[in-house]
C-alpha atoms as a PDB file:
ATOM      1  CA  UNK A   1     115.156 120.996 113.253  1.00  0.00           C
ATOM      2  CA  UNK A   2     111.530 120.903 114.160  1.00  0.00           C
ATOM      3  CA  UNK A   3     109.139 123.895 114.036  1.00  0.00           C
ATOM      4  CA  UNK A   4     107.435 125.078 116.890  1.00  0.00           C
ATOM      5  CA  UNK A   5     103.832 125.588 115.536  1.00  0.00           C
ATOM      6  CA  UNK A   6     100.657 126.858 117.205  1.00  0.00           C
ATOM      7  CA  UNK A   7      97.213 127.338 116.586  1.00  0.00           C
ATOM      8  CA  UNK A   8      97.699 130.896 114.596  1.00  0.00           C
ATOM      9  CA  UNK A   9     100.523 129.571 112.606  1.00  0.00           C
ATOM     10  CA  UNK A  10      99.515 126.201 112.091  1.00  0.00           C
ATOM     11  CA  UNK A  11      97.540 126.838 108.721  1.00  0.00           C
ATOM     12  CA  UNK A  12     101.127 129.103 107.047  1.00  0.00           C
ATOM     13  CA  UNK A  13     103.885 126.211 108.191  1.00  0.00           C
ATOM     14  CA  UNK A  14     101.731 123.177 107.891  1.00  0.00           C
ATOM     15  CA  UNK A  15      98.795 123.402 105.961  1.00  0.00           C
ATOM     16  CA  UNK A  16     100.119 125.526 102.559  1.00  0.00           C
ATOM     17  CA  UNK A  17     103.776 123.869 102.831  1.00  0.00           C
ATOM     18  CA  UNK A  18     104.783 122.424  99.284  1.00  0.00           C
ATOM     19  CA  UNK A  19     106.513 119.770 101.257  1.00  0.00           C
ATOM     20  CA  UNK A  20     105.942 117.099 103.169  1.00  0.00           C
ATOM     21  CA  UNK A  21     105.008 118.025 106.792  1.00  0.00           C
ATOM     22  CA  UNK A  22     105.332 115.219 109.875  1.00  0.00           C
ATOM     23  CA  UNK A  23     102.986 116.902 112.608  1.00  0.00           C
ATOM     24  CA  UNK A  24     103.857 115.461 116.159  1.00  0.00           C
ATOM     25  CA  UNK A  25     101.198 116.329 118.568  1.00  0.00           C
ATOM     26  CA  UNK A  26     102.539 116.027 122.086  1.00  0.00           C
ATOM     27  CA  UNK A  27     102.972 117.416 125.784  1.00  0.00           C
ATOM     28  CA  UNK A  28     104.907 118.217 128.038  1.00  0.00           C
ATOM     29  CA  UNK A  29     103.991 115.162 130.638  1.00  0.00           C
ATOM     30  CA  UNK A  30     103.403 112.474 128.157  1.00  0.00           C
ATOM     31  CA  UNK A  31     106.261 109.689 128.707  1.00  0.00           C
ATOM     32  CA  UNK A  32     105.909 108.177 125.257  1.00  0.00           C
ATOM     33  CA  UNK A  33     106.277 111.829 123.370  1.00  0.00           C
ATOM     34  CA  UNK A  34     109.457 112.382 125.140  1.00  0.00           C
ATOM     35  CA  UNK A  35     110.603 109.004 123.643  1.00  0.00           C
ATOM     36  CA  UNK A  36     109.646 109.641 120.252  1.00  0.00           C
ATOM     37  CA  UNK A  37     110.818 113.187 120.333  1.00  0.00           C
ATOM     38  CA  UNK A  38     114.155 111.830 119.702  1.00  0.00           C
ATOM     39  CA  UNK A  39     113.138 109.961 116.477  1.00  0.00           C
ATOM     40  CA  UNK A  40     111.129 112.866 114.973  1.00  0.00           C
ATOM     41  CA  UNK A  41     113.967 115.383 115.354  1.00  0.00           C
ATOM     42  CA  UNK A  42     116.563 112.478 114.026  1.00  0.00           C
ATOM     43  CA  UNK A  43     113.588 112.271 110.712  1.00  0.00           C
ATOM     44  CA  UNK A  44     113.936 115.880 110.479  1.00  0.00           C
ATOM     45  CA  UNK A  45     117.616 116.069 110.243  1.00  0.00           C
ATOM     46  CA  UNK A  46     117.990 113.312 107.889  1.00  0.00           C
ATOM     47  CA  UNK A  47     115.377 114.337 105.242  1.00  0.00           C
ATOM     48  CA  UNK A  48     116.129 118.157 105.822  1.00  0.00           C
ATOM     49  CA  UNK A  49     115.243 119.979 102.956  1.00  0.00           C
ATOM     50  CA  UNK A  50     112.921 117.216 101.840  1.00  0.00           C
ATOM     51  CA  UNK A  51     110.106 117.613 104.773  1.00  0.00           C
ATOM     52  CA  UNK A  52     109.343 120.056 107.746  1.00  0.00           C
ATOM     53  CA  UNK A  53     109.054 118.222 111.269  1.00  0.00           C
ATOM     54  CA  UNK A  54     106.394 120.644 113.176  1.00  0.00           C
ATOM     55  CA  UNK A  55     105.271 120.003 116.812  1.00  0.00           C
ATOM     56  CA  UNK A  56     102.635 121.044 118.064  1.00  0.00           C
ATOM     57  CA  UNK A  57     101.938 121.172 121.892  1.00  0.00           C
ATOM     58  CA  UNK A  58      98.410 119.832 122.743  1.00  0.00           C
ATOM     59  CA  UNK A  59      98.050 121.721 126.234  1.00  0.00           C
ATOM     60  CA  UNK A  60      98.621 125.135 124.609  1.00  0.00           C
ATOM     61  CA  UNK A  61      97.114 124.633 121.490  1.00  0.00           C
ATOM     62  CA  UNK A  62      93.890 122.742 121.780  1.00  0.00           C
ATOM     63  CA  UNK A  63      91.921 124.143 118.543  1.00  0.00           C
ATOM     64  CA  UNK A  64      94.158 122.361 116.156  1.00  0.00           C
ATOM     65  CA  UNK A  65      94.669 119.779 118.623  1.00  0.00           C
ATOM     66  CA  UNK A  66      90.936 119.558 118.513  1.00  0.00           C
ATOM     67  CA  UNK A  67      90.059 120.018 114.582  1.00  0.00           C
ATOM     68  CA  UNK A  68      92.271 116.859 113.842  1.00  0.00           C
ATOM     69  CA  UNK A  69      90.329 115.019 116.389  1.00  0.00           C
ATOM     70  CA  UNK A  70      93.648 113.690 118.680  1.00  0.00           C
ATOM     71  CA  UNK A  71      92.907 112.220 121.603  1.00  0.00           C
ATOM     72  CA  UNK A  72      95.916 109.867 122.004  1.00  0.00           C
ATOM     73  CA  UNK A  73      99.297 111.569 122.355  1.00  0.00           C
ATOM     74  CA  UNK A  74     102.079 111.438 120.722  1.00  0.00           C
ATOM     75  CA  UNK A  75     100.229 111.587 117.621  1.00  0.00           C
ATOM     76  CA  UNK A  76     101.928 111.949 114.125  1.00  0.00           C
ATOM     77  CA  UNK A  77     100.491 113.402 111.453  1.00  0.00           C
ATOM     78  CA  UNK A  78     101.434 112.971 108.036  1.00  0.00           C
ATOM     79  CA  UNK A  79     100.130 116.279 105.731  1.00  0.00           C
ATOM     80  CA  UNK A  80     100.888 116.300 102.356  1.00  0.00           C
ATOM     81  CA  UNK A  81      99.385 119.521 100.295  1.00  0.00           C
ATOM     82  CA  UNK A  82      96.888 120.604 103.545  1.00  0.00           C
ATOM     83  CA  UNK A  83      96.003 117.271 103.278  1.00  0.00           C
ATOM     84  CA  UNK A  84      96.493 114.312 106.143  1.00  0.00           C
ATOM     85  CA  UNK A  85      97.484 111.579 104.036  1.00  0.00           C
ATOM     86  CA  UNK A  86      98.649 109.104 106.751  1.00  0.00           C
ATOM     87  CA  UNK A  87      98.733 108.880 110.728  1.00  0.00           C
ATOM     88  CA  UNK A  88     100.858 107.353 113.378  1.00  0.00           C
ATOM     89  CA  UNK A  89      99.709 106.761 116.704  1.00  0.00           C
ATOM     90  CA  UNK A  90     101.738 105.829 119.729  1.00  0.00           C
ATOM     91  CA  UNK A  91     105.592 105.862 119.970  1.00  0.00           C
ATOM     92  CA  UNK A  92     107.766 104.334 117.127  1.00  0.00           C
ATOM     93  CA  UNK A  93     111.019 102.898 115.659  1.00  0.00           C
ATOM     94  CA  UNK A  94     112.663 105.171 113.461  1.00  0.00           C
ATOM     95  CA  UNK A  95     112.424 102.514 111.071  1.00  0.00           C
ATOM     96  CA  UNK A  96     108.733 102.410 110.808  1.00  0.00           C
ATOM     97  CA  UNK A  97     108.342 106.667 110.227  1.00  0.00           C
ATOM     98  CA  UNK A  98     110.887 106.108 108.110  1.00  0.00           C
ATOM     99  CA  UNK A  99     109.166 103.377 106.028  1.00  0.00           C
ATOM    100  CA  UNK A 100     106.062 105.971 106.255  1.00  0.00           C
ATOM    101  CA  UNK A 101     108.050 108.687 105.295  1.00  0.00           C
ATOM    102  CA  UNK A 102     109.747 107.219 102.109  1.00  0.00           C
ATOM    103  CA  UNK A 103     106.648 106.314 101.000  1.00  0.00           C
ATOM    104  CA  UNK A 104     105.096 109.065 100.478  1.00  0.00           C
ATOM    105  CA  UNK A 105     107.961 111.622  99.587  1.00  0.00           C
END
């Protein structure tokens, strides 16, 4: 299940996680987050244990929103030890941030 994260937590989940974090950056009004919302919570369930699935809600949280420079929504970001190591932009197939994922677990 995904993780709720905001800008005073975003640094404990995300950024000093030994796993693999996806990072969707979305809102409530964006049509393309709610259809990829579906496909990042199917990621999560299927590599639970493996990789945390945080969101992060760009309307209430615009300082991390902000330090990772998105200005296209839904963004996902891929962080690996605090450190982005790959970046989707735009809705998906579950196949393709699956393909992403694999590759860097």
């Amino acid at each position: 299940m995904a993780l709720e994260v905001n800008d005073a937590n975003f640094e404990e989940l995300v950024l000093q996680s030994d796993k693999l974090v996806i990072v969707d950056f979305w809102a409530e009004w964006c049509g393309p987050c709610r259809m990829v919302a579906p496909v990042v919570e199917e990621l999560s369930q299927d590599y639970a244990g493996r990789l945390i699935v945080a969101k992060v809600d760009v309307d209430s949280n615009p300082g991390t929103a902000s330090k990772y420079g998105i200005r296209n929504i839904p963004t996902l970001l891929f962080i690996k030890g605090g450190v982005v190591v790959d970046k989707h932009v735009g809705a998906a197939p579950k196949t393709t941030l699956a393909a992403k994922v694999e590759s860097l677990l």
